[in-house]
Protein backbone atom coordinates (compact mmCIF):
# COMPACT_ATOMS: atom_id res chain seq x y z
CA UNK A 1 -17.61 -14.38 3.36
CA UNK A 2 -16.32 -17.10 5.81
CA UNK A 3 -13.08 -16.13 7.84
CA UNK A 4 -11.49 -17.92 10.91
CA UNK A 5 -11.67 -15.89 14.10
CA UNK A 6 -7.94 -15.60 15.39
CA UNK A 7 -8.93 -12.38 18.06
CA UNK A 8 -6.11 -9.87 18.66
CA UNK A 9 -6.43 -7.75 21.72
CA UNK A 10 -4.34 -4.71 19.72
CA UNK A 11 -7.41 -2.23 19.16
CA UNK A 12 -8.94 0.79 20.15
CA UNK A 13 -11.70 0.24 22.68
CA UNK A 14 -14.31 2.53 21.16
CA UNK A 15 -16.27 1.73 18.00
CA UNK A 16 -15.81 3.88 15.32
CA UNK A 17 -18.60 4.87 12.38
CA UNK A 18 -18.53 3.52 9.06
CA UNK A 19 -18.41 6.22 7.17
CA UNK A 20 -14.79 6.99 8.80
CA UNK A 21 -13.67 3.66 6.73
CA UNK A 22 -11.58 5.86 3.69
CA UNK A 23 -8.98 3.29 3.04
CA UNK A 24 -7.72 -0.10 2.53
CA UNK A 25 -3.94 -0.80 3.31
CA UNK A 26 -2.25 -3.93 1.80
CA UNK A 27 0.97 -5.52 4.56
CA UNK A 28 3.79 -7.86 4.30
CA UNK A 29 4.67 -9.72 7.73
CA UNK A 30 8.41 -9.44 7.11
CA UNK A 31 8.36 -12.42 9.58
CA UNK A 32 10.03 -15.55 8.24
CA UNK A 33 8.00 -18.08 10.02
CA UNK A 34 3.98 -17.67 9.39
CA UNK A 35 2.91 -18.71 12.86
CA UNK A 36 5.38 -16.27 14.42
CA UNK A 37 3.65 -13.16 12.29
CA UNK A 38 0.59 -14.10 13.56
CA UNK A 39 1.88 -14.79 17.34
CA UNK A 40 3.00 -11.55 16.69
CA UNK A 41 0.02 -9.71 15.72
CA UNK A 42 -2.13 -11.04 18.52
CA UNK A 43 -0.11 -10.60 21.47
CA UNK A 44 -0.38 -8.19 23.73
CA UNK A 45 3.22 -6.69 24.00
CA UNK A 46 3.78 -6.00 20.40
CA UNK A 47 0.83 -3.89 20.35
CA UNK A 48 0.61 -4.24 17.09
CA UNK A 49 -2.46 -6.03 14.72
CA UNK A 50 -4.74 -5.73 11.26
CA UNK A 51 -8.31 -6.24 10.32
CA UNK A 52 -7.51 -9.56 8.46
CA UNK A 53 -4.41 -11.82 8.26
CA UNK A 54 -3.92 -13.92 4.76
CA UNK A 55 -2.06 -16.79 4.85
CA UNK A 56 -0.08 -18.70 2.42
CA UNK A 57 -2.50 -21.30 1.67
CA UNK A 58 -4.80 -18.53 1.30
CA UNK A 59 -6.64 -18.45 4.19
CA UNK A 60 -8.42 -15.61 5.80
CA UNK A 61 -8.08 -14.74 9.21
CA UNK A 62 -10.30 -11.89 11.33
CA UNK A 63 -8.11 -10.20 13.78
CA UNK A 64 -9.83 -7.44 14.60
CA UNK A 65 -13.83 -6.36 13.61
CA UNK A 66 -14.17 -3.79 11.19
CA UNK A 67 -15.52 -0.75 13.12
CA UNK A 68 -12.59 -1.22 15.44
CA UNK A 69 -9.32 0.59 15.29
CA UNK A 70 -6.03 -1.77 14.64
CA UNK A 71 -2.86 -0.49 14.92
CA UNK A 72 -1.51 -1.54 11.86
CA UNK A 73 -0.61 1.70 9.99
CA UNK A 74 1.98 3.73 12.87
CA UNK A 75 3.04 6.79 11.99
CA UNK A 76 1.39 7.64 8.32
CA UNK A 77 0.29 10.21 6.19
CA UNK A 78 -2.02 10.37 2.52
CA UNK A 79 -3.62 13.54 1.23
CA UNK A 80 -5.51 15.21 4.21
CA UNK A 81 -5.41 11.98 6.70
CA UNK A 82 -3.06 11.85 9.36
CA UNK A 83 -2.32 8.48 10.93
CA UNK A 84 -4.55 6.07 8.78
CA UNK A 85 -5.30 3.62 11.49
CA UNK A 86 -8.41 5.67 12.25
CA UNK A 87 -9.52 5.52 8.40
CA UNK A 88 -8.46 2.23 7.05
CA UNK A 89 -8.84 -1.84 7.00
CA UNK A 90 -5.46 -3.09 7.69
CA UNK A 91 -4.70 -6.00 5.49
CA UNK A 92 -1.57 -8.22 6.44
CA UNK A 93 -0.06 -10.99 4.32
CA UNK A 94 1.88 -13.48 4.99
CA UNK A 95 5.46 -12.99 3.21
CA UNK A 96 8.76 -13.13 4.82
CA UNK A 97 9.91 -10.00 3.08
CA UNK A 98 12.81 -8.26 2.00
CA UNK A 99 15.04 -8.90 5.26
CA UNK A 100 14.36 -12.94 4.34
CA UNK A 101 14.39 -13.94 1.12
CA UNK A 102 11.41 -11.81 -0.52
CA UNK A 103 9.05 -14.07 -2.24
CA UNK A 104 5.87 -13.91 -4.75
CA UNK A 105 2.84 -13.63 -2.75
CA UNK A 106 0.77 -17.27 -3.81
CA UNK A 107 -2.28 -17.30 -6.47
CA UNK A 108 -4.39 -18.61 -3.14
CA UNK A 109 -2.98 -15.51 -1.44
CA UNK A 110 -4.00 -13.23 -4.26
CA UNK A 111 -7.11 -14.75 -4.92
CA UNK A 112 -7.98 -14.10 -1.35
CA UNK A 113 -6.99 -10.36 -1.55
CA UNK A 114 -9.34 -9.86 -4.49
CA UNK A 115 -12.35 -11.30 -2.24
CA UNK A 116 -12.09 -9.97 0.80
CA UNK A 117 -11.13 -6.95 -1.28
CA UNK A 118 -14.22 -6.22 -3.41
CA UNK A 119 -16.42 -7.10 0.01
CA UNK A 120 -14.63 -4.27 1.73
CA UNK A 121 -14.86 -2.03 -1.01
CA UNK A 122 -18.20 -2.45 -1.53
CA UNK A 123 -19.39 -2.12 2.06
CA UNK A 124 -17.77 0.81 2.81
CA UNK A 125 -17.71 2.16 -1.11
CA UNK A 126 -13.58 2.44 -0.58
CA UNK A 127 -12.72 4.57 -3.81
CA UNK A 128 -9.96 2.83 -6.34
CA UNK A 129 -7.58 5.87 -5.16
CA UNK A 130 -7.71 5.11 -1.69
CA UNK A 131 -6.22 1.40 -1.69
CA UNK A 132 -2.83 1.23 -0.77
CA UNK A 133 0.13 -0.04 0.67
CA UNK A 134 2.18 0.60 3.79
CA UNK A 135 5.09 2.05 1.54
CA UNK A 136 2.93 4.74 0.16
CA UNK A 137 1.68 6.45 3.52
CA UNK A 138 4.88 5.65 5.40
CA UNK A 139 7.55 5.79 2.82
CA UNK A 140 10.01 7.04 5.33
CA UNK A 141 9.75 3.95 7.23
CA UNK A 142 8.11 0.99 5.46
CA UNK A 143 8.77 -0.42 1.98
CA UNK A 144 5.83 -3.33 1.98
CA UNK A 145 3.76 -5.20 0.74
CA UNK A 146 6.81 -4.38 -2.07
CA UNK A 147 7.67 -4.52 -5.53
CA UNK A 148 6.12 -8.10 -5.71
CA UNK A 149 2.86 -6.91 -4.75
CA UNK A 150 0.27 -6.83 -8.33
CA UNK A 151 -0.91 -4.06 -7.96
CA UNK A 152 -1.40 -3.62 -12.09
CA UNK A 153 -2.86 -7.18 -12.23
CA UNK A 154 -5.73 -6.30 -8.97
CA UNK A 155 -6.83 -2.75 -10.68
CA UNK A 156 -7.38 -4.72 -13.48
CA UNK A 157 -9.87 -6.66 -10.95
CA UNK A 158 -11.14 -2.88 -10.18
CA UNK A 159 -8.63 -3.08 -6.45
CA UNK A 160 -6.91 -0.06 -6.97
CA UNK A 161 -5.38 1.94 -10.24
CA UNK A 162 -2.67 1.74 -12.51
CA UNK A 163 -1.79 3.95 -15.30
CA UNK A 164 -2.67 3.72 -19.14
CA UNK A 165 0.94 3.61 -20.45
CA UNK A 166 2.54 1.31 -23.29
CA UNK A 167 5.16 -0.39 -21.28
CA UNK A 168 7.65 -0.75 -24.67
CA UNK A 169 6.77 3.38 -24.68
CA UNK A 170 7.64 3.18 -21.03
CA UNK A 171 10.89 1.26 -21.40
CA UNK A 172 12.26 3.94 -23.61
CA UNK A 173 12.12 6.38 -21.38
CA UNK A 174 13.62 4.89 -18.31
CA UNK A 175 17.18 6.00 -16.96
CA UNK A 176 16.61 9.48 -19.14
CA UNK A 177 17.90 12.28 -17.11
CA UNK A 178 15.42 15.10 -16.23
CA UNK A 179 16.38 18.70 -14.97
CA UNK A 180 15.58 20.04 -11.49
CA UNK A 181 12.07 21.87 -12.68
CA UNK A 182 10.96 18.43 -14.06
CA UNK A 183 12.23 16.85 -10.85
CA UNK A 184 9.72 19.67 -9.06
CA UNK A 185 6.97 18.96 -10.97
CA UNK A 186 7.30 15.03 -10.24
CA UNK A 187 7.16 15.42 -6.24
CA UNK A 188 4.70 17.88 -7.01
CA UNK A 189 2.30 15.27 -8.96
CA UNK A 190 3.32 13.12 -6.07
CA UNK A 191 2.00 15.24 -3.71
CA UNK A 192 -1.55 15.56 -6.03
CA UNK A 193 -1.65 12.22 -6.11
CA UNK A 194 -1.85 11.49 -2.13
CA UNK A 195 2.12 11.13 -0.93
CA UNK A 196 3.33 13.06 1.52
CA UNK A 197 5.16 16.63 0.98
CA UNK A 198 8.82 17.52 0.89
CA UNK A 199 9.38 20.90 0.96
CA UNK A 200 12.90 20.81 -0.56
CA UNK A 201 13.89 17.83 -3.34
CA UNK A 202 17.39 18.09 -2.95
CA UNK A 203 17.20 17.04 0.75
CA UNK A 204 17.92 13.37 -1.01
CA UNK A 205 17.35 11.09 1.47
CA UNK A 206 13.29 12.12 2.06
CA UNK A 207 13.27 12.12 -2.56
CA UNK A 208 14.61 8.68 -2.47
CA UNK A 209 12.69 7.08 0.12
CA UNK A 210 9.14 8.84 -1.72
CA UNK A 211 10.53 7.87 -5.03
CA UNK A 212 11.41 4.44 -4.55
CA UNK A 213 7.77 4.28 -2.50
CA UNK A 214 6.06 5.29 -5.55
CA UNK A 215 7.93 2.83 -8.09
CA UNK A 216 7.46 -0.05 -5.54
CA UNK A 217 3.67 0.88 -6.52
CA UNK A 218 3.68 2.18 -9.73
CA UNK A 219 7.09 0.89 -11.82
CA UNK A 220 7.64 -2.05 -9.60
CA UNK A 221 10.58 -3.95 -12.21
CA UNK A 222 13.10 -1.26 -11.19
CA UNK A 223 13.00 0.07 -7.56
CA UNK A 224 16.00 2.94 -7.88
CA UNK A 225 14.71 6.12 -6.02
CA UNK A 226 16.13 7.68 -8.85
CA UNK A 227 13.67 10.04 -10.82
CA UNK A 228 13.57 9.79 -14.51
CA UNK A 229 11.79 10.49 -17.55
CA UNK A 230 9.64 7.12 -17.16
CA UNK A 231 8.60 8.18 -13.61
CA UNK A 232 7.72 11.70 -14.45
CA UNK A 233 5.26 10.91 -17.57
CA UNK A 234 3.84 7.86 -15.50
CA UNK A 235 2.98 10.05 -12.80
CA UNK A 236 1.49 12.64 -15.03
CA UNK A 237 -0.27 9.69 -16.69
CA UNK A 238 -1.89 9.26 -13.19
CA UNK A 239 -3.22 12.50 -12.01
CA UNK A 240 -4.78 12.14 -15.54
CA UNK A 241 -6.20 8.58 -14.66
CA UNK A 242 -7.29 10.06 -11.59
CA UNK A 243 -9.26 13.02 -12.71
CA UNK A 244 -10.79 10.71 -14.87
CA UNK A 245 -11.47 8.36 -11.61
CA UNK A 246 -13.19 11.67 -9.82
C-alpha cells in the first residue's frame, strides 16, 4: 500500500519484534486546523506521534515505521498490557474533535481506515478484540476517536466487533434502572472484556468515565455514563460474541 513519508522524530530508538504488535488504536487530532495536528505530531517538543496520520481527503501518511515505538497511547491500560505504546499501531485521524465542533470522520477517511486496517491486521494477525480506541484504554483521560467513530459499520468490514443485538430490542431497554448487583456485574463484564478495573462502583467519577468509554464504543447514539438495562445486556451480549471470537 502506497503512503506519503511525513517522518516524526517521536519514537523509541530500539526496534521492537513483530510478534509484540497486539493492538491497533484508532485517534482523533482534537486539533482544529489539519496542518497544525500534523506540525504537532512531528515535532520534537510535543513528543508526541502515531504509526500513520489520515487526512481528510483521505490520505495516508507514515509517521513512524511499524517495528518502532510511537508515543501515541500515554498512560493506558487493556486486559494484561500496561502502556500500549509498546504493543500497538497508533492510528491518528484527522478530526477537530469535541473541544471544536466534532464532526463525521469523511467516506475517504473511512475508506482509508479499512485499508490500511486489514494490511495491519493481516501482517501482524491483530485479533478483532484487540482494535480499539484511545477512550477504551485511557478512559480516565481520553474520550476519542468518539461517538462518531463506526465502529459497528468497520466490524462489519471484519475491523473490530460489535454485538448481535436488535437495536428496536435495544431501544426498549435504555434508561431502565438496574440495582447495585446488576451494576457489579456490568463493570465486572467490563473488566472481562479488556477495560480497566475499579475496585469500588460507587466511587462515581472512575464508573462514569469507564461507562461513558464503553458507550462511546459500543452504544455510541447516547453517551450518558449512566448504566442501564441496555448497557448491561449489550455487554453480556459481548463477552458472548467474544467467546465465540476465541
Amino acid at each position: 500500500m502506497n503512503t506519503t513519508l511525513n517522518y516524526s522524530p517521536n519514537f523509541d530508538p530500539k526496534k521492537r519484534k513483530k510478534i509484540k504488535i497486539k493492538f491497533i488504536i484508532f485517534h482523533y487530532t482534537g486539533i482544529k486546523k489539519e496542518l497544525d495536528a500534523i506540525k504537532r505530531l512531528t515535532e520534537t517538543k510535543s513528543k508526541v506521534s502515531s504509526h500513520y496520520f489520515i487526512k481528510k481527503n483521505g490520505e495516508i501518511l507514515t509517521l513512524v515505521p511499524d517495528l518502532y515505538t510511537a508515543w501515541h497511547a500515554g498512560i493506558s491500560k487493556w486486559k494484561k498490557y500496561k502502556s500500549l505504546n509498546k504493543h500497538s499501531i497508533g492510528i491518528e485521524i484527522s478530526n477537530p474533535g469535541h473541544n471544536y465542533r466534532y464532526i463525521k470522520f469523511s467516506n475517504k477517511q473511512i475508506k482509508s481506515v479499512c485499508k490500511l486496517s486489514k494490511l495491519l491486521i493481516k501482517k501482524y494477525k491483530i485479533k478483532p478484540a484487540c482494535i480499539l480506541g484511545h477512550s477504551d484504554i485511557a478512559p480516565n483521560r481520553k474520550i476519542d476517536p468518539g461517538e462518531k467513530f463506526p465502529w459497528k459499520y468497520l466490524s462489519k468490514k471484519k475491523i473490530g466487533y460489535w454485538h448481535g443485538l436488535n437495536q428496536n430490542y435495544l431501544l426498549s431497554k435504555r434508561n431502565i434502572d438496574v440495582d447495585k448487583k446488576e451494576k457489579i456485574n456490568f463493570i465486572k463484564n467490563l473488566h472481562k472484556i479488556g477495560y480497566k478495573k475499579i475496585k469500588n462502583i460507587t466511587e462515581n467519577k472512575s464508573t462514569k468515565f469507564i461507562t461513558s468509554a464503553f458507550q462511546r464504543r459500543f452504544r455510541q447514539d447516547l453517551v450518558n455514563g449512566v448504566i442501564d438495562l441496555e448497557c448491561l445486556l449489550i455487554s453480556k451480549n459481548l463477552l458472548k460474541k467474544l467467546y465465540e471470537l476465541s
